[in-house]
Structures are given as C-alpha cells and as structure tokens.
Protein backbone atom coordinates (compact mmCIF):
# COMPACT_ATOMS: atom_id res chain seq x y z
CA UNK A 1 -42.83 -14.92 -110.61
CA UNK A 2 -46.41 -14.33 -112.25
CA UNK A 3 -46.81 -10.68 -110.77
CA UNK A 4 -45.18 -8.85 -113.67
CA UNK A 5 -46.57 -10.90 -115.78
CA UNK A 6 -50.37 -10.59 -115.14
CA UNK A 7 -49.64 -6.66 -114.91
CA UNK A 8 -48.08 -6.63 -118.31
CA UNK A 9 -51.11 -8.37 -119.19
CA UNK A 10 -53.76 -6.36 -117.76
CA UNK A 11 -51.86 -3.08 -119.13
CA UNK A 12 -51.70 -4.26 -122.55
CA UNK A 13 -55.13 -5.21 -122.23
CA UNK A 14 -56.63 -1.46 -121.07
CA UNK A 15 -54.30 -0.22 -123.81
CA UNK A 16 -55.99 -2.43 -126.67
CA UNK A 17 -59.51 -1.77 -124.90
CA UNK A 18 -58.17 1.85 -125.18
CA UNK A 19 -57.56 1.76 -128.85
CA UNK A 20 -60.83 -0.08 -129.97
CA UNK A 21 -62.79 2.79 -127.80
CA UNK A 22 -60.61 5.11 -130.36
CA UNK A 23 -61.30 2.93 -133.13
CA UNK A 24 -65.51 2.89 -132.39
CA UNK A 25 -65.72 6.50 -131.80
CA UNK A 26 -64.05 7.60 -134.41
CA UNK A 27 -66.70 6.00 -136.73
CA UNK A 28 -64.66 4.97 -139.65
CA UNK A 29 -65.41 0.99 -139.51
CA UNK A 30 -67.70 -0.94 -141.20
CA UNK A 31 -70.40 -2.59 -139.44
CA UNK A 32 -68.95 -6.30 -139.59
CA UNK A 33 -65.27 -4.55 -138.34
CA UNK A 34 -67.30 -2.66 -135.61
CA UNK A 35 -69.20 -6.06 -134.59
CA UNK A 36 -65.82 -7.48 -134.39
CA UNK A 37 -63.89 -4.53 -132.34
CA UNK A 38 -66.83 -4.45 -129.99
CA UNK A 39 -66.66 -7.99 -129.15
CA UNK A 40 -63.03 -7.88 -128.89
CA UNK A 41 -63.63 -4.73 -126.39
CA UNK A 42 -66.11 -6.92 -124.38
CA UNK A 43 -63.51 -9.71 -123.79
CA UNK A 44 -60.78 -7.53 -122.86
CA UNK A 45 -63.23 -5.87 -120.43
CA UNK A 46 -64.20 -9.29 -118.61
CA UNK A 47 -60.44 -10.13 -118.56
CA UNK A 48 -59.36 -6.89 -117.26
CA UNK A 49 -62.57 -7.63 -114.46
CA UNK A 50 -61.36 -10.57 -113.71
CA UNK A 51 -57.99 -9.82 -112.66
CA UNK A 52 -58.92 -6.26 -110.62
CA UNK A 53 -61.39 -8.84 -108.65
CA UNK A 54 -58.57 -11.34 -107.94
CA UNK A 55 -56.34 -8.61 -107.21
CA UNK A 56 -59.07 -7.08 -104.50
CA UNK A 57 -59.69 -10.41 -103.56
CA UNK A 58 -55.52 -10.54 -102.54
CA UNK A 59 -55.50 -7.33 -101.20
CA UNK A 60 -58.39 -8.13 -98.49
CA UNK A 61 -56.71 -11.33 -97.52
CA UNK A 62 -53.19 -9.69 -97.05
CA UNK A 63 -55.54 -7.03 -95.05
CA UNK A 64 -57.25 -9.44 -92.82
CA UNK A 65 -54.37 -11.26 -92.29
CA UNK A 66 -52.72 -7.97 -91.25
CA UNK A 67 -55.52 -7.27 -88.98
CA UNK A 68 -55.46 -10.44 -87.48
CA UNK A 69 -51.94 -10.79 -86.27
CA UNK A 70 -52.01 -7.06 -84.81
CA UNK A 71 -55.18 -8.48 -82.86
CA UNK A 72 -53.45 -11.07 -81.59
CA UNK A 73 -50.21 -9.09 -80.23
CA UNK A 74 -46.86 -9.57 -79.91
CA UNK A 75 -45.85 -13.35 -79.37
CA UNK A 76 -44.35 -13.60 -75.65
C-alpha cells in the first residue's frame, strides 16, 4: 500500500523544511550554503503542496461520492 508511504514522505519532508527554517534563521550560513538551503526549502515546499492538494483532491471525491449514494437512498 502507498498510504504510509507518501505520509512518511510528506512528514520527513515538513521535518527537513523544519530544520532549514532553523538553519536560515539562525544566520550562521554562508551565502552560497543559504542559496542552497533555500532552494532545498522551496522544493520541499512544492512537494509537500503537491501531496496536501492530491490528498484534498481524495478527500472531496470520497465526500461526493458519500453524498451521492445518501442522495440516492437505500437500494430496494
């Protein structure tokens, strides 16, 4: 199953996003390091995008098709 795996994924990613924030505040890189952290930040941040988009995405299809078989009522 992918599930657990994608979730690993995205938590690892927020947790490295998480430390480069650290790293970039705390002001102790050099400029080419601080280039390099920052882009690293903005790819985590589209990948973590990404998957809270396709996981909305899910969650409003599962919802629709939720609402959509309560609509149409018990089968007789």
């Amino acid at each position: 199953m992918s599930t657990p795996t994608r979730s690993n994924n995205f938590e690892k990613s927020l947790a490295d996003l998480e430390k480069i924030v650290v790293q970039l505040e705390q002001g102790d890189l050099s400029l080419d390091e601080a280039m390099q952290a920052f882009e690293q930040g903005v790819r985590l941040t589209r990948s973590c995008q990404q998957q809270l988009d396709a996981a909305e995405q899910k969650v409003r299809i599962l919802l629709d098709e939720s609402q959509s078989s309560e609509q149409a009522g018990p089968a007789e």
